[in-house]
C-alpha atoms as a PDB file:
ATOM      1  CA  UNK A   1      42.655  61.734  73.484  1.00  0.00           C
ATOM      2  CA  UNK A   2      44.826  62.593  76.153  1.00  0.00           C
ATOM      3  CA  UNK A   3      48.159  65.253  74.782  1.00  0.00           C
ATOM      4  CA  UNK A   4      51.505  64.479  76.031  1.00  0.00           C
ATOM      5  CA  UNK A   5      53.362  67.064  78.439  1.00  0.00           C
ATOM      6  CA  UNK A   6      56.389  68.628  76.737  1.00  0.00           C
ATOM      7  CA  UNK A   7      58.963  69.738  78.788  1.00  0.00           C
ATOM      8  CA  UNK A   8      61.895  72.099  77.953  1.00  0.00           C
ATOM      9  CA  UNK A   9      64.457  69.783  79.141  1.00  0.00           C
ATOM     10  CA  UNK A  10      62.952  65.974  79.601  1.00  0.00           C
ATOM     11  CA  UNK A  11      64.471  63.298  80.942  1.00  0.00           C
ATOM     12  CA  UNK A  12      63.799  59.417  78.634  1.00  0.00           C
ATOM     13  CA  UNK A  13      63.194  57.974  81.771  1.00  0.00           C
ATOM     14  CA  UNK A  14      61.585  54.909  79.602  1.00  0.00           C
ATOM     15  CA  UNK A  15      65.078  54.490  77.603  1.00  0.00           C
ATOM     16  CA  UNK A  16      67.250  55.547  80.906  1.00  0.00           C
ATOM     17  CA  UNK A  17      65.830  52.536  83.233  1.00  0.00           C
ATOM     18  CA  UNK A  18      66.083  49.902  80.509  1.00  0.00           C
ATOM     19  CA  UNK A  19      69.786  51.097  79.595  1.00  0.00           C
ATOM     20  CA  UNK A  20      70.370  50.075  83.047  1.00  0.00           C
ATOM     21  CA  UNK A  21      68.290  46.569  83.347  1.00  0.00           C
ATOM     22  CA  UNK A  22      65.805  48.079  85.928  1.00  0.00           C
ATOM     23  CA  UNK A  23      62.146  47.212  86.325  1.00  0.00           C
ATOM     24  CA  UNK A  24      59.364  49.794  87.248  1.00  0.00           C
ATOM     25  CA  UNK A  25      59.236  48.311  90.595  1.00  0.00           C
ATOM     26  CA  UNK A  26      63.123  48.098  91.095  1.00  0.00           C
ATOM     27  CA  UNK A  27      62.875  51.758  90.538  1.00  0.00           C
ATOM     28  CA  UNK A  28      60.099  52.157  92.971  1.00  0.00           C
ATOM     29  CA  UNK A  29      61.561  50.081  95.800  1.00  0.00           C
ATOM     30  CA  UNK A  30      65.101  51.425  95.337  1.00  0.00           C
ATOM     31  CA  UNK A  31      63.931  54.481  95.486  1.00  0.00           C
ATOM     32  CA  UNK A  32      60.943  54.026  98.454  1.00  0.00           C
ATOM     33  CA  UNK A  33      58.164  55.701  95.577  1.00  0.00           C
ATOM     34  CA  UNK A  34      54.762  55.352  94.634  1.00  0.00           C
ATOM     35  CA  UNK A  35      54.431  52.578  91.593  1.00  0.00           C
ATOM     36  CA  UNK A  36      51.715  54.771  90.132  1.00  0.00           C
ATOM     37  CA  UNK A  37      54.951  57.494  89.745  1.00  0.00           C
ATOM     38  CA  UNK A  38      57.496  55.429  88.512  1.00  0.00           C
ATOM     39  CA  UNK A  39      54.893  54.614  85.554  1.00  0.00           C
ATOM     40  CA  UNK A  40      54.015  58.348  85.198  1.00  0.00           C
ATOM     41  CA  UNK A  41      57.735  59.106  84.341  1.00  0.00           C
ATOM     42  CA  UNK A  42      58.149  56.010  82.323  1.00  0.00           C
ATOM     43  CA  UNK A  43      54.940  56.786  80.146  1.00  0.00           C
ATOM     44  CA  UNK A  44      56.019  60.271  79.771  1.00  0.00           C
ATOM     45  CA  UNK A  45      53.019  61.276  81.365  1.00  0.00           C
ATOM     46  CA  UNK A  46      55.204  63.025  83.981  1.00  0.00           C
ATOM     47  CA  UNK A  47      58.871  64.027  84.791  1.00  0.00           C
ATOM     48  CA  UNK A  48      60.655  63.326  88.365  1.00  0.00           C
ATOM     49  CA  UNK A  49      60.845  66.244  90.796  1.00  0.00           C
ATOM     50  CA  UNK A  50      63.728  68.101  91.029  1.00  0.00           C
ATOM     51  CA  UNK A  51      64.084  66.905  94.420  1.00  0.00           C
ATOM     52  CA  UNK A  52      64.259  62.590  93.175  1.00  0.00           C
ATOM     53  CA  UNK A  53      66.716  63.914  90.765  1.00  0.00           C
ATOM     54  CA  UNK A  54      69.674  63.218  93.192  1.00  0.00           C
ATOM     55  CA  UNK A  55      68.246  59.726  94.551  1.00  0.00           C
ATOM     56  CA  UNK A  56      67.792  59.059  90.390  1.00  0.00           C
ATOM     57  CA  UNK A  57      71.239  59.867  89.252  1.00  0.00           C
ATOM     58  CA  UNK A  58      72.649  57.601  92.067  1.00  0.00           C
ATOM     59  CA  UNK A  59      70.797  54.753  91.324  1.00  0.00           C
ATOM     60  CA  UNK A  60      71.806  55.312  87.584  1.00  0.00           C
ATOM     61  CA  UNK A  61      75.083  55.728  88.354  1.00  0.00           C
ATOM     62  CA  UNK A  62      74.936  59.101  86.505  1.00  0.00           C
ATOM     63  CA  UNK A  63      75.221  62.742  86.981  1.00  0.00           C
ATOM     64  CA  UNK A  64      72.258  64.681  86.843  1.00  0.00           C
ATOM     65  CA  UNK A  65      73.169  66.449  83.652  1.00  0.00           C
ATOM     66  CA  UNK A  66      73.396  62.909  82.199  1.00  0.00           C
ATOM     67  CA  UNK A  67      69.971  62.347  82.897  1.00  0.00           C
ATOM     68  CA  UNK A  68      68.968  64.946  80.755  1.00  0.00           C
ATOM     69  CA  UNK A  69      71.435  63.552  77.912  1.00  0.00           C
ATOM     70  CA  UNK A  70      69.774  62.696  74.289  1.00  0.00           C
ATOM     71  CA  UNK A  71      70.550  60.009  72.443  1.00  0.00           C
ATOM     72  CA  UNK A  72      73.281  61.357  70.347  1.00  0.00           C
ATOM     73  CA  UNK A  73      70.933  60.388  66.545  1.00  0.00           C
ATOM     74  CA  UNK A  74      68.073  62.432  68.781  1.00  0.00           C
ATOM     75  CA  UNK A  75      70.222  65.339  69.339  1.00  0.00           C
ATOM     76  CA  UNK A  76      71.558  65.296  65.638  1.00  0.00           C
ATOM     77  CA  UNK A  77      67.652  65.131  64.769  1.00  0.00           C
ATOM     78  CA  UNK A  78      66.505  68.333  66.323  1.00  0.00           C
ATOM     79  CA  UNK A  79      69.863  69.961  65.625  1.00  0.00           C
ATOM     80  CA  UNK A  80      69.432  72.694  62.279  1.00  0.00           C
END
């Protein structure tokens, strides 16, 4: 069974482009990327480069920082 890469600071992209009424393929034509990496981020399987960050916050109409924003019952969650 394949194990989930966990990253430091992760970005929901899943929860991020349905906030915003986008569809995989919006995402990958706005954005002029591979389908097969718009589903890797969306999956969790894999996190945007640093350098689609930018061209991601635009289309989001969000800062980068935002991007990295937890749902605020998430952040309560993991906080002690």
């Amino acid at each position: 069974m394949p194990t989930r890469t966990t990253y430091r600071h992760r970005i929901d992209f899943h929860r991020l482009r349905m906030s915003h009424g986008f569809t995989r393929p919006d995402v990958s034509q706005a954005l002029n990327i591979d389908h097969a990496a718009v589903w890797r981020w969306d999956t969790g399987k894999q996190q945007p480069s640093t350098q689609v960050l930018p061209d991601l916050a635009k289309l989001f109409g969000v800062s980068i920082e935002e991007l990295y924003e937890r749902p605020a019952t998430e952040a309560q969650a993991t906080t002690p």
